[in-house]
PDB file of N, CA and C in Angstrom:
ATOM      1  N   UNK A   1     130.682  -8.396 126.827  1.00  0.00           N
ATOM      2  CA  UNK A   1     130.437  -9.087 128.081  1.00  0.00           C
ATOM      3  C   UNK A   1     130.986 -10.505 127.961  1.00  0.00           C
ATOM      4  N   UNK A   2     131.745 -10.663 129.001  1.00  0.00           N
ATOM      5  CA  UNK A   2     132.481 -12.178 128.593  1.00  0.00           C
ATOM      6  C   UNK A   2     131.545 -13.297 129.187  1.00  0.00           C
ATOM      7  N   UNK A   3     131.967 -14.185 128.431  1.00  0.00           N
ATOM      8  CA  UNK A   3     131.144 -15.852 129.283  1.00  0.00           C
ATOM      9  C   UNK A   3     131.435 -16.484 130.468  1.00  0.00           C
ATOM     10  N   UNK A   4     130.842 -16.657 131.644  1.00  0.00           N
ATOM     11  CA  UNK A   4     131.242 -17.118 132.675  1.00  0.00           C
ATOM     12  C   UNK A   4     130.926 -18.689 132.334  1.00  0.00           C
ATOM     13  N   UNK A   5     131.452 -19.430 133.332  1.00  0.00           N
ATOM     14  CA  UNK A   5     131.216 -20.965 133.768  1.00  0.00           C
ATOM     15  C   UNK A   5     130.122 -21.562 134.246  1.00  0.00           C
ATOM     16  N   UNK A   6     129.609 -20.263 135.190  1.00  0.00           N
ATOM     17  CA  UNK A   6     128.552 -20.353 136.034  1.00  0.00           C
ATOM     18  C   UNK A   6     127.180 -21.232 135.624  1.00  0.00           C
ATOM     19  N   UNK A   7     126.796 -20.694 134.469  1.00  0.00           N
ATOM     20  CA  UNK A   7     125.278 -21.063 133.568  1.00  0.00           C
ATOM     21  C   UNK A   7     125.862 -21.636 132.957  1.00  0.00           C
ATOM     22  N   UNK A   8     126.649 -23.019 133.062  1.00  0.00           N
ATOM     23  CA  UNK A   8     126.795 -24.077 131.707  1.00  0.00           C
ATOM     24  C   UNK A   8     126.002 -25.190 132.158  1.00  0.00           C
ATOM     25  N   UNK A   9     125.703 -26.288 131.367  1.00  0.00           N
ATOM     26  CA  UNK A   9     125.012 -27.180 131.829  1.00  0.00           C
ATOM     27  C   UNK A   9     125.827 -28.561 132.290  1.00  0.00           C
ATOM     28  N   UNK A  10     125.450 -29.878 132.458  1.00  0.00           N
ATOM     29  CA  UNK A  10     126.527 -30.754 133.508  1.00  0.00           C
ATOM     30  C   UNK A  10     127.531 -31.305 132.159  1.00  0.00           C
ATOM     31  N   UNK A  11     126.834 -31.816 130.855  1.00  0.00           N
ATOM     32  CA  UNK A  11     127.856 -32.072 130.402  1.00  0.00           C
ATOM     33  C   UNK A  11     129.148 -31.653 129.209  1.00  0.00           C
ATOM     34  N   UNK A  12     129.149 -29.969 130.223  1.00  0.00           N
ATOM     35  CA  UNK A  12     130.295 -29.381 129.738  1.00  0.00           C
ATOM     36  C   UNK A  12     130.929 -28.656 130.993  1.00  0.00           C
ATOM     37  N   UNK A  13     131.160 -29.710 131.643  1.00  0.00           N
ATOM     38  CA  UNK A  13     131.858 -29.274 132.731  1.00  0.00           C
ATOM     39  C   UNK A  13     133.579 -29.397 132.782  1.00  0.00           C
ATOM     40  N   UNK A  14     133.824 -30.236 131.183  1.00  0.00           N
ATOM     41  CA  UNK A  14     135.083 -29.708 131.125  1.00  0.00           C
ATOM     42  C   UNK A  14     135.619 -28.785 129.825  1.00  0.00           C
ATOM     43  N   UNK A  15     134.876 -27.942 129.989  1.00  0.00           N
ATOM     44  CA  UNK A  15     135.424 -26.977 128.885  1.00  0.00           C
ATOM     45  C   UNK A  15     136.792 -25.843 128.870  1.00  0.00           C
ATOM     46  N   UNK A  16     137.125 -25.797 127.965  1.00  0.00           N
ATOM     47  CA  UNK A  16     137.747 -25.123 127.534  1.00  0.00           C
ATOM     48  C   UNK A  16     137.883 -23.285 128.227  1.00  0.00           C
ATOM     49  N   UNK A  17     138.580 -23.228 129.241  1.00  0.00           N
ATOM     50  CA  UNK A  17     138.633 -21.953 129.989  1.00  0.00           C
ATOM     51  C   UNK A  17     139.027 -21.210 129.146  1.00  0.00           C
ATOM     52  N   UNK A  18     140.229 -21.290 128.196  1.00  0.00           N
ATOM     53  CA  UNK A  18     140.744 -19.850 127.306  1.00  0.00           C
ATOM     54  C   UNK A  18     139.522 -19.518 126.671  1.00  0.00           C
ATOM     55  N   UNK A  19     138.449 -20.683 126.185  1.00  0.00           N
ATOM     56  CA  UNK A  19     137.380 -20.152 125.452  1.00  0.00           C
ATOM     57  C   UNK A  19     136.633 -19.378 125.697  1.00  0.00           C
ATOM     58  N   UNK A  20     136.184 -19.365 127.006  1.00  0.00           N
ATOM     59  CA  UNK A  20     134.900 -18.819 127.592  1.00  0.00           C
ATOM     60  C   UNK A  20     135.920 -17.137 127.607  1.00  0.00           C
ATOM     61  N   UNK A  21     136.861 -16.940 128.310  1.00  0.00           N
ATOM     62  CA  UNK A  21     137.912 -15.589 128.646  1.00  0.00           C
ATOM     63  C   UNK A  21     137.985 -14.881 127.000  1.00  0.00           C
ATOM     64  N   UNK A  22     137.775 -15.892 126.165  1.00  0.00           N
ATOM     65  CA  UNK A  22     137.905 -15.058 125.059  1.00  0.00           C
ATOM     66  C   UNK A  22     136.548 -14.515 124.117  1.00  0.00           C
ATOM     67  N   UNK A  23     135.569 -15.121 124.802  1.00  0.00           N
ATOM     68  CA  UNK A  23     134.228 -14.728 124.436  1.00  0.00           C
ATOM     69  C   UNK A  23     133.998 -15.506 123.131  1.00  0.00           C
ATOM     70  N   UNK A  24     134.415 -16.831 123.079  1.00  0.00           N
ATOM     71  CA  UNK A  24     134.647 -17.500 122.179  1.00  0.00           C
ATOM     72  C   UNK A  24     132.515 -18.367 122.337  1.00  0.00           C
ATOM     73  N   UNK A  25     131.649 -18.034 121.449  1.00  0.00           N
ATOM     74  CA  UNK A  25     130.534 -19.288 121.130  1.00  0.00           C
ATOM     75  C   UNK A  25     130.845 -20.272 121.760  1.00  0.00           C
ATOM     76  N   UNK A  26     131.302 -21.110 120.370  1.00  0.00           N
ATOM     77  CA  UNK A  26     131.121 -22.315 120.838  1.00  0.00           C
ATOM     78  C   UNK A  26     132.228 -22.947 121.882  1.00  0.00           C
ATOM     79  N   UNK A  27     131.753 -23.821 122.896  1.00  0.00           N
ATOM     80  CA  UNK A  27     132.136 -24.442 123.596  1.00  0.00           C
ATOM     81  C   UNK A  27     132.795 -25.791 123.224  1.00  0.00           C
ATOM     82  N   UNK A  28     134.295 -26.070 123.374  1.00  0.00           N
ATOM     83  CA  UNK A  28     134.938 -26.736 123.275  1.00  0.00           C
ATOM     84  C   UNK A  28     135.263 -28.273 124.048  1.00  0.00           C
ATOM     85  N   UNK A  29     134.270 -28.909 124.284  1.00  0.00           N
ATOM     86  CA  UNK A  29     134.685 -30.224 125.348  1.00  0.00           C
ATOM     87  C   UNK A  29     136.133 -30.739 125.282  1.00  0.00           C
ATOM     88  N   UNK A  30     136.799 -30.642 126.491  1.00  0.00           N
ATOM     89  CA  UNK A  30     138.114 -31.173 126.398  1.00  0.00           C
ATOM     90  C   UNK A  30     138.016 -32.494 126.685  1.00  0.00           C
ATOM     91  N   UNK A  31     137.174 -33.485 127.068  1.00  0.00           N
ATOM     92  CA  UNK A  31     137.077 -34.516 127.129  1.00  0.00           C
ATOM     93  C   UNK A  31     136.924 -35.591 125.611  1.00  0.00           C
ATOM     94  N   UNK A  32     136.436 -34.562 124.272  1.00  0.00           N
ATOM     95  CA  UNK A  32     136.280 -35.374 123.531  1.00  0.00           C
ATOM     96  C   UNK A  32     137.771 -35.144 122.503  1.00  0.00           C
ATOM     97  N   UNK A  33     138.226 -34.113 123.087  1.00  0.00           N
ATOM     98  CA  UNK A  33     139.527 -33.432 122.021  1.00  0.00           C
ATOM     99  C   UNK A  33     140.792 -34.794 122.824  1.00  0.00           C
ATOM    100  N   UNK A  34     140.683 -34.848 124.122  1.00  0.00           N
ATOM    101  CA  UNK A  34     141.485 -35.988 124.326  1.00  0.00           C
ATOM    102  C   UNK A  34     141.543 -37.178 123.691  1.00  0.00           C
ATOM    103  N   UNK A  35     140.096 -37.621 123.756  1.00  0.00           N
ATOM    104  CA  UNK A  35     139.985 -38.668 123.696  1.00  0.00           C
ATOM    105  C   UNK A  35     140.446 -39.152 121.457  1.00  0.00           C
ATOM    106  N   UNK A  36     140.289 -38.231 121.488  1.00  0.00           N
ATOM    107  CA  UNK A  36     140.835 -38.012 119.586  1.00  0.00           C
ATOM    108  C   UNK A  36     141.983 -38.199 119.691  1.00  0.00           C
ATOM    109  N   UNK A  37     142.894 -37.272 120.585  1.00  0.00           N
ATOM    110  CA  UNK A  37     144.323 -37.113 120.643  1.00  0.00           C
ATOM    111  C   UNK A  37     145.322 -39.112 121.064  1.00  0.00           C
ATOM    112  N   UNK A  38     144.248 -39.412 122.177  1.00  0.00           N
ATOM    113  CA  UNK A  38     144.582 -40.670 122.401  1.00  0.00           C
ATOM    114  C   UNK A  38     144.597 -41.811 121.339  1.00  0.00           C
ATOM    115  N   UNK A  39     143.500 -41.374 121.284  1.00  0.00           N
ATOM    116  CA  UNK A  39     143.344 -42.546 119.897  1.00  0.00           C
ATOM    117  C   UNK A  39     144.450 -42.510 118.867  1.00  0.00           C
ATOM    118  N   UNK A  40     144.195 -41.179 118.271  1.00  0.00           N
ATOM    119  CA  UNK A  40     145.103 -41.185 117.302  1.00  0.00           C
ATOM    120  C   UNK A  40     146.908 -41.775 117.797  1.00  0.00           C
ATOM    121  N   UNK A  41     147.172 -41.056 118.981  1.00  0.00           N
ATOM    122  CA  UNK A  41     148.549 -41.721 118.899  1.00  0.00           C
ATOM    123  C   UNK A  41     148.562 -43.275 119.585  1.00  0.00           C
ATOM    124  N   UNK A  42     147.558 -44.045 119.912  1.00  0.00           N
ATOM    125  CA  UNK A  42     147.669 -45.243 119.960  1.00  0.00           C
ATOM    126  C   UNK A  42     147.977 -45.938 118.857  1.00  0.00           C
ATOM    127  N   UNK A  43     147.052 -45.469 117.788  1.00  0.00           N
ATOM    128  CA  UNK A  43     147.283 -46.120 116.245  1.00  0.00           C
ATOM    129  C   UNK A  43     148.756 -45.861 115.840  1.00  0.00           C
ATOM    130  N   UNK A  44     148.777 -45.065 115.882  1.00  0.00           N
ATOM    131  CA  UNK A  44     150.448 -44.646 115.300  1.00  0.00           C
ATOM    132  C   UNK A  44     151.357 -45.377 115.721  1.00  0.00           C
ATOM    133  N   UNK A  45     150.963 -45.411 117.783  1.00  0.00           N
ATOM    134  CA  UNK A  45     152.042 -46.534 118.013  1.00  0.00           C
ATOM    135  C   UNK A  45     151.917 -48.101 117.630  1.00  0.00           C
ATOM    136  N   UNK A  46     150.677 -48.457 117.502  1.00  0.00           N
ATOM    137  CA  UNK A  46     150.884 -49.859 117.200  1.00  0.00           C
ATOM    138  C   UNK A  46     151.185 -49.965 115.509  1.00  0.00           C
ATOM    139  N   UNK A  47     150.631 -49.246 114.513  1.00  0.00           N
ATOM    140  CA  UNK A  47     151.410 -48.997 113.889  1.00  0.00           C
ATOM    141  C   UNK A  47     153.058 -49.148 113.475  1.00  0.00           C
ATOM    142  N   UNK A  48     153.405 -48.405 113.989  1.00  0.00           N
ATOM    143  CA  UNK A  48     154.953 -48.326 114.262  1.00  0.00           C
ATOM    144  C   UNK A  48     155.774 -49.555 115.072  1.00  0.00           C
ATOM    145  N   UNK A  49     155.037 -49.922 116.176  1.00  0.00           N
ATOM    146  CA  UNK A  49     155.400 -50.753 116.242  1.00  0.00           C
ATOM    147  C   UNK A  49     155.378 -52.243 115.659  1.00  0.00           C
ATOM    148  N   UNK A  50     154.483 -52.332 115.023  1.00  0.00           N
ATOM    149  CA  UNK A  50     154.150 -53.687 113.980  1.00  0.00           C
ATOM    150  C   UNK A  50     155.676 -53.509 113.043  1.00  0.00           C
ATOM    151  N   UNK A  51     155.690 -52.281 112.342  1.00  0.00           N
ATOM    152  CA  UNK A  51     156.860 -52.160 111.537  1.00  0.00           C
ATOM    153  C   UNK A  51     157.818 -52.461 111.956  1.00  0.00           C
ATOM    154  N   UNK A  52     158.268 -51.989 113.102  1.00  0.00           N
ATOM    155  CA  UNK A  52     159.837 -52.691 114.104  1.00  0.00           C
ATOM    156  C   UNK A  52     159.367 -54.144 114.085  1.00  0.00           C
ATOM    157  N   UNK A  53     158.962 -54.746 114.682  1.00  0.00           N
ATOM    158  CA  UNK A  53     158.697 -56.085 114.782  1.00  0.00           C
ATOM    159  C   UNK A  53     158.679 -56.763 113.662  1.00  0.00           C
ATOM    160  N   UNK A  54     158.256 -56.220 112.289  1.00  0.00           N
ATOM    161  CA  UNK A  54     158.252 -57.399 111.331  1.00  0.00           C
ATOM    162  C   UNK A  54     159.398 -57.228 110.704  1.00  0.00           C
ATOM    163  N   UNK A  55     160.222 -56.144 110.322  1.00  0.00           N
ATOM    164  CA  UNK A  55     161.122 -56.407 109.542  1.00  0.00           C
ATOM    165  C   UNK A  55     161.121 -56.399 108.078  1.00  0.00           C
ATOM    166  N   UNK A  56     162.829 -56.313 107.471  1.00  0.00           N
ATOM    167  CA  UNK A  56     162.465 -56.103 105.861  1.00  0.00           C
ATOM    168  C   UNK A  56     163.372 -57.451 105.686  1.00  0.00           C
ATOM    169  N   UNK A  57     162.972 -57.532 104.355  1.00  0.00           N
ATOM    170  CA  UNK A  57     164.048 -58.523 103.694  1.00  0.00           C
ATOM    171  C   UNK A  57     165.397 -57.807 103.326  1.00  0.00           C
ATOM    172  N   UNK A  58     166.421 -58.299 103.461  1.00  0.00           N
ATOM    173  CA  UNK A  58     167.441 -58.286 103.300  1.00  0.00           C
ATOM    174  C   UNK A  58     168.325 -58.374 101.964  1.00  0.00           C
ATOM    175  N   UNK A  59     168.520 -57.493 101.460  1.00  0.00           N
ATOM    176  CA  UNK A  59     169.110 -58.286 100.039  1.00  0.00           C
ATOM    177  C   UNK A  59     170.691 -58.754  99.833  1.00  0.00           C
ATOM    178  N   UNK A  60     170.830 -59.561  99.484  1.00  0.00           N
ATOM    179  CA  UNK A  60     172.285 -60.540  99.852  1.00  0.00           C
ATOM    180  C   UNK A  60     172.838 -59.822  98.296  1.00  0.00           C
ATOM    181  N   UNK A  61     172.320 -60.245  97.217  1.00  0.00           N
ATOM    182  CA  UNK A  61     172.621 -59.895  96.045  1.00  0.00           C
ATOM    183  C   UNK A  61     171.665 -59.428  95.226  1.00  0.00           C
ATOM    184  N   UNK A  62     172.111 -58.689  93.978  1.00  0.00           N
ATOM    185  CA  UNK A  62     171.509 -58.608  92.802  1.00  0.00           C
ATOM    186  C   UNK A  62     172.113 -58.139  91.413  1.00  0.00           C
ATOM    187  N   UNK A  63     171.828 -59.325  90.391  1.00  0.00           N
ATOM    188  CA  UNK A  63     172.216 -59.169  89.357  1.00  0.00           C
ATOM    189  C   UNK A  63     171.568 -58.732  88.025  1.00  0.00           C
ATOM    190  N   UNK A  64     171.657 -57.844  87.082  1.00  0.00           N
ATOM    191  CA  UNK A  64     170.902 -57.537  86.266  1.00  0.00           C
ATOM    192  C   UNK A  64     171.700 -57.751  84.989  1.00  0.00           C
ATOM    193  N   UNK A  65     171.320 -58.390  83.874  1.00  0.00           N
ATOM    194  CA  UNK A  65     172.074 -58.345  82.544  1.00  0.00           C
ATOM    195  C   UNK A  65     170.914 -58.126  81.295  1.00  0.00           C
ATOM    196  N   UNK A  66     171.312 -57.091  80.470  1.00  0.00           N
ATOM    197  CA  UNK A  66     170.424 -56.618  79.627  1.00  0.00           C
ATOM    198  C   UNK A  66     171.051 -56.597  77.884  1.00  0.00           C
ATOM    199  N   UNK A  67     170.876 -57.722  77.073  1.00  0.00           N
ATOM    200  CA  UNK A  67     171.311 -58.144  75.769  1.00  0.00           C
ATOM    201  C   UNK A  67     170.107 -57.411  74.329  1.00  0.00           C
ATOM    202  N   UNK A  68     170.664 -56.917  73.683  1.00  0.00           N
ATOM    203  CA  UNK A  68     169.807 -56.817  72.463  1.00  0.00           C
ATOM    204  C   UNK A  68     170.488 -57.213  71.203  1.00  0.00           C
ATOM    205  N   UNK A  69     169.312 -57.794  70.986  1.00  0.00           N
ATOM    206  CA  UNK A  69     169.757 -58.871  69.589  1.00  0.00           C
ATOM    207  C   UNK A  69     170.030 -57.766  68.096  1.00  0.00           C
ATOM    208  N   UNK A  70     170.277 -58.120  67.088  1.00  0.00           N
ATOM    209  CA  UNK A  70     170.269 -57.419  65.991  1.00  0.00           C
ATOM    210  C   UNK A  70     168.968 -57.088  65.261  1.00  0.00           C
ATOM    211  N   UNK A  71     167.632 -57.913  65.511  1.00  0.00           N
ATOM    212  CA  UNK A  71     166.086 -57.811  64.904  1.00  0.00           C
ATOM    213  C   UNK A  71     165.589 -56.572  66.232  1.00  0.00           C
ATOM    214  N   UNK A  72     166.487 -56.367  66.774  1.00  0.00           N
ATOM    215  CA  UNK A  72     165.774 -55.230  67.745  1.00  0.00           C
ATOM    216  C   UNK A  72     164.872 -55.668  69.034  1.00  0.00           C
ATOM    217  N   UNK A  73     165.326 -57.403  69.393  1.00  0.00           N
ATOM    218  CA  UNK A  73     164.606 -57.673  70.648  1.00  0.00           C
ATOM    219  C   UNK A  73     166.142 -57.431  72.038  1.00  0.00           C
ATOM    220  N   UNK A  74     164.955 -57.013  73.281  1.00  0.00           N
ATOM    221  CA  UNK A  74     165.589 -56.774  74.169  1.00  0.00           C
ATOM    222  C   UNK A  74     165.649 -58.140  75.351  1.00  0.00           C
ATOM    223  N   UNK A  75     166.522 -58.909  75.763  1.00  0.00           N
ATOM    224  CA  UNK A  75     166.219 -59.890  76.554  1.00  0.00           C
ATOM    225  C   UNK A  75     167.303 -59.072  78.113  1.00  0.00           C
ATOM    226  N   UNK A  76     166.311 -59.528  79.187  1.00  0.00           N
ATOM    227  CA  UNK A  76     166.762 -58.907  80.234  1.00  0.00           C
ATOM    228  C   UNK A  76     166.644 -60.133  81.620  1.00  0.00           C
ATOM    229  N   UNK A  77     167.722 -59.897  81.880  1.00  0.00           N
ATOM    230  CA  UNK A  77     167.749 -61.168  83.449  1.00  0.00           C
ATOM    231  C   UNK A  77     168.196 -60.592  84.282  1.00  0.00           C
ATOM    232  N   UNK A  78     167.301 -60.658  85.609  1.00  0.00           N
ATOM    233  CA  UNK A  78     167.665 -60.307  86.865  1.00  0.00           C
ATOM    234  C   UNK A  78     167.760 -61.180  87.803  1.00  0.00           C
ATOM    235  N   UNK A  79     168.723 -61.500  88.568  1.00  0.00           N
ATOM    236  CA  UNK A  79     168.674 -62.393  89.658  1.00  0.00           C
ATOM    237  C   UNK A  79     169.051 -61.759  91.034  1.00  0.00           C
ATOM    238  N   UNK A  80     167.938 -62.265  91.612  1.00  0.00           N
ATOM    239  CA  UNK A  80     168.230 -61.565  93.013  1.00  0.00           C
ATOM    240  C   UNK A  80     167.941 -62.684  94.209  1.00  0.00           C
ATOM    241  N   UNK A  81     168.525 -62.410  95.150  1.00  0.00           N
ATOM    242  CA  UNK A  81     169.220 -63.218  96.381  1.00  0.00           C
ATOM    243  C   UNK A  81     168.172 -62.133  97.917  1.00  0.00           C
ATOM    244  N   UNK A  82     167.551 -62.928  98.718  1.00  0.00           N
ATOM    245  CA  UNK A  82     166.933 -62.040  99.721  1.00  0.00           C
ATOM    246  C   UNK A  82     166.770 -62.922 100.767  1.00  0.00           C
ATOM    247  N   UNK A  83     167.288 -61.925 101.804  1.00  0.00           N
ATOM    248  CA  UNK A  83     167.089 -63.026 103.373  1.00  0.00           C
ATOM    249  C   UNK A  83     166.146 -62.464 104.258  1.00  0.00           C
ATOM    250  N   UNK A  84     164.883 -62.878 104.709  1.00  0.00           N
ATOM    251  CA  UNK A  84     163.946 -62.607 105.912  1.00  0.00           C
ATOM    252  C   UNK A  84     164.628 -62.675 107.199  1.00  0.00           C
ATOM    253  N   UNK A  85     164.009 -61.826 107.998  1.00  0.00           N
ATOM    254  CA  UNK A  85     164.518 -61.627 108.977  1.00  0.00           C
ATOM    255  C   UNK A  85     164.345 -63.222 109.865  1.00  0.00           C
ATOM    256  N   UNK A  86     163.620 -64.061 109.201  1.00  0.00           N
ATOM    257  CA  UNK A  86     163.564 -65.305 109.947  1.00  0.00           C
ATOM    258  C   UNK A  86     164.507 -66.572 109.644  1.00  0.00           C
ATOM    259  N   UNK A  87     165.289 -66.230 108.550  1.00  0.00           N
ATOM    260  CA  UNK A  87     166.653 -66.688 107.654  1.00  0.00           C
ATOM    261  C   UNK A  87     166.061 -67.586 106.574  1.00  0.00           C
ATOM    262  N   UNK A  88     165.196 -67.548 106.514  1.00  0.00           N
ATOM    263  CA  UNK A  88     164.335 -67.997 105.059  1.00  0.00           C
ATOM    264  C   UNK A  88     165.655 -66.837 103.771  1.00  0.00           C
ATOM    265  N   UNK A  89     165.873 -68.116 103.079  1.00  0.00           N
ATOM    266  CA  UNK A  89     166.662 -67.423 101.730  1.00  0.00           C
ATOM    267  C   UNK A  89     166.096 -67.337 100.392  1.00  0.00           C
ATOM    268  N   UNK A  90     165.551 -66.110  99.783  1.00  0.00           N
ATOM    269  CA  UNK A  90     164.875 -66.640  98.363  1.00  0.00           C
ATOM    270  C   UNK A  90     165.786 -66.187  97.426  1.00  0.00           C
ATOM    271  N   UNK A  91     165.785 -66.960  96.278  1.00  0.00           N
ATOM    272  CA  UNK A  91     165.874 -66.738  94.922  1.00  0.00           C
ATOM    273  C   UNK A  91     165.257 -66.327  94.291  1.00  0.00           C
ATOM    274  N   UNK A  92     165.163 -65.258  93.745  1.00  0.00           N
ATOM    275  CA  UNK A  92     164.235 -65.046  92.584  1.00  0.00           C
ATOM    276  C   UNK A  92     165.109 -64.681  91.018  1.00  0.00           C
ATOM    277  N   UNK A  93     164.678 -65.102  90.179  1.00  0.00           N
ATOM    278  CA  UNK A  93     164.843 -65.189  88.621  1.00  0.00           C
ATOM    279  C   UNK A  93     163.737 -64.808  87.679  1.00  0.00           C
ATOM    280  N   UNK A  94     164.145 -62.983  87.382  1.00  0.00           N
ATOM    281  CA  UNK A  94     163.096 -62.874  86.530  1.00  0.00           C
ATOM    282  C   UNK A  94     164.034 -62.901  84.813  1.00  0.00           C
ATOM    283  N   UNK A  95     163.094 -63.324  84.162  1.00  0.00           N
ATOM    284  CA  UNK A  95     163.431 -63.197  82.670  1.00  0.00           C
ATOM    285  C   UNK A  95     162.647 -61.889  81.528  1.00  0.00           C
ATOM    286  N   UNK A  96     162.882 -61.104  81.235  1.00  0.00           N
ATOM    287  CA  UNK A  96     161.855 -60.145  80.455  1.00  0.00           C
ATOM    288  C   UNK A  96     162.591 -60.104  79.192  1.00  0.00           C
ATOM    289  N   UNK A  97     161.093 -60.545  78.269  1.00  0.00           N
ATOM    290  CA  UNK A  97     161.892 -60.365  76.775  1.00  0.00           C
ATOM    291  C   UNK A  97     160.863 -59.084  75.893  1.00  0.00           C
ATOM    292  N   UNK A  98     161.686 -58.211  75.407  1.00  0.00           N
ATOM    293  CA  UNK A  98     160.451 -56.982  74.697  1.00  0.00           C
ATOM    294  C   UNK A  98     161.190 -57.159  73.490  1.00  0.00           C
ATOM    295  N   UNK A  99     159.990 -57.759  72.244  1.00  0.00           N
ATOM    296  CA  UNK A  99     159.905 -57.699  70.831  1.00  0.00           C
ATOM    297  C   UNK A  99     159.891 -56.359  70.269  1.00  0.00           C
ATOM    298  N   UNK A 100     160.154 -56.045  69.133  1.00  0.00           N
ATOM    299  CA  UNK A 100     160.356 -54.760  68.568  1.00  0.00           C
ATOM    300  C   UNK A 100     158.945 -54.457  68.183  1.00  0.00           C
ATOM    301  N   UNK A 101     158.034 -55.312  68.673  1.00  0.00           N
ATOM    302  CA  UNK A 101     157.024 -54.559  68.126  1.00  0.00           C
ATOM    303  C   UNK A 101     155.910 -54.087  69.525  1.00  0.00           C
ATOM    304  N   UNK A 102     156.614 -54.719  70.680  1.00  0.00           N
ATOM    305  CA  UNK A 102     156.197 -54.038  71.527  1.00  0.00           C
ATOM    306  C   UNK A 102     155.784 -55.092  72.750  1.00  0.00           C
ATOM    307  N   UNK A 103     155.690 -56.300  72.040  1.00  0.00           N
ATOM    308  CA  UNK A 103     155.021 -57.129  73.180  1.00  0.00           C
ATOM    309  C   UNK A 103     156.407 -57.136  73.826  1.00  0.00           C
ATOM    310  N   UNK A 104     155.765 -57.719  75.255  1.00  0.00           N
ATOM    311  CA  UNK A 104     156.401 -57.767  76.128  1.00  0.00           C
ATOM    312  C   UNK A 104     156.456 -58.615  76.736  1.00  0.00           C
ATOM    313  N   UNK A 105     156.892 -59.998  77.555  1.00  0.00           N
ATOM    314  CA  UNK A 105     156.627 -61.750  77.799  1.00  0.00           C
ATOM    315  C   UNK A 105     157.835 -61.090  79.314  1.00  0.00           C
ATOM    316  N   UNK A 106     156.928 -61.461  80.345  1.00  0.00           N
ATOM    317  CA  UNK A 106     158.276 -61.617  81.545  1.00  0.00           C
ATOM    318  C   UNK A 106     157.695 -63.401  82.227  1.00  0.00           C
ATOM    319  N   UNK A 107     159.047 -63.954  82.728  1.00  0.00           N
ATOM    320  CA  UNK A 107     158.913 -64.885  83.247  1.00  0.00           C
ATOM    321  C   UNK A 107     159.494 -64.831  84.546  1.00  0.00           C
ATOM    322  N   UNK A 108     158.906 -65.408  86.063  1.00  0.00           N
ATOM    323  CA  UNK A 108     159.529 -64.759  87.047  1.00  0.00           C
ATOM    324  C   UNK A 108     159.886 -66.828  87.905  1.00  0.00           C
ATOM    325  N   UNK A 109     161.076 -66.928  88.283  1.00  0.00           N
ATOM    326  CA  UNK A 109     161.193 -68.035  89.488  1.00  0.00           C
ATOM    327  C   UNK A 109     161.219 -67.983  90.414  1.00  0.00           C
ATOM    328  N   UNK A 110     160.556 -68.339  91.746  1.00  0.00           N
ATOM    329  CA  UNK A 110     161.607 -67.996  93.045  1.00  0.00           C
ATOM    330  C   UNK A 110     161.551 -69.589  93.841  1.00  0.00           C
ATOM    331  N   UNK A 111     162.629 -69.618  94.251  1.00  0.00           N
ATOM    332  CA  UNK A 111     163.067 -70.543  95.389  1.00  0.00           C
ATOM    333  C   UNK A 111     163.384 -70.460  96.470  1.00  0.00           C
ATOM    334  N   UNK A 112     162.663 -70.742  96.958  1.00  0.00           N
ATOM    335  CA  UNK A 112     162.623 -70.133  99.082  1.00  0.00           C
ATOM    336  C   UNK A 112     163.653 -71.544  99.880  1.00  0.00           C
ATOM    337  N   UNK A 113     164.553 -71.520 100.459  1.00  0.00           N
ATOM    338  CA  UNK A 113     165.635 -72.105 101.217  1.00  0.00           C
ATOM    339  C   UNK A 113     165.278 -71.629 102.826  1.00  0.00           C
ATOM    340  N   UNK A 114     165.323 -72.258 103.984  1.00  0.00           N
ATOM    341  CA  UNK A 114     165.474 -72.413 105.219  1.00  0.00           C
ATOM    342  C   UNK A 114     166.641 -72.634 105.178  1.00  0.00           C
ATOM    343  N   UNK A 115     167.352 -71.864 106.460  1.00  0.00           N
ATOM    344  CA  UNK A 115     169.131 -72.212 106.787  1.00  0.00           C
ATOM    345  C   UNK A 115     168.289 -73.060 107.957  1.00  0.00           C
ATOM    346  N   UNK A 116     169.372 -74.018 108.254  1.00  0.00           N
ATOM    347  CA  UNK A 116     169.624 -75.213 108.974  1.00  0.00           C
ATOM    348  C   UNK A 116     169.404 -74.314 110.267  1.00  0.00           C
TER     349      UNK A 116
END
């Protein structure tokens, strides 16, 4: 015997018609399945849109040079060059030195430049 509409009470007056035709229990409110659906893709869009709007840094350059000595230490320099989407220019200068016995010492610079 299938479920009619008839005997529901007021606040499921927007239910789910395939449900009831399919002799489906429980009753499905389509008012709260929207309101999930909305939400969720609001977040997504502001989300997404925050990401367009802010932007990545840019990388202009990068240099890496990696020396090992004869006692078995490794000295390593990277220099890298990066532009914000607001034309802020940084420098950064890292230094990493690994001893043969394991320690490890990094030293990092950066210098942030405004273009005119």
């Amino acid at each position: 015997m299938p479920i009619t509409s008839e005997g529901l009470a007021e606040p499921y007056t927007g239910f789910c018609p395939n449900a009831v035709e399919e002799g489906i229990v429980e009753i499905l409110p389509m008012k709260h399945i929207n309101q999930r659906k909305l939400f969720t893709l609001a977040a997504a869009s502001v989300l997404g849109f925050s990401l367009l709007t802010v932007g990545c840094d840019k990388t202009v350059s990068q240099t890496e040079e990696t020396k090992v000595k004869d006692d078995g230490t490794v000295k390593s320099k990277e220099k890298t060059v990066t532009e914000s989407p607001d034309g802020t220019i940084n420098k950064t200068e890292t230094k990493k030195t690994t001893e043969p016995t394991g320690e490890t010492k990094v030293e990092s610079k950066t210098v942030s430049t405004n273009k005119p």
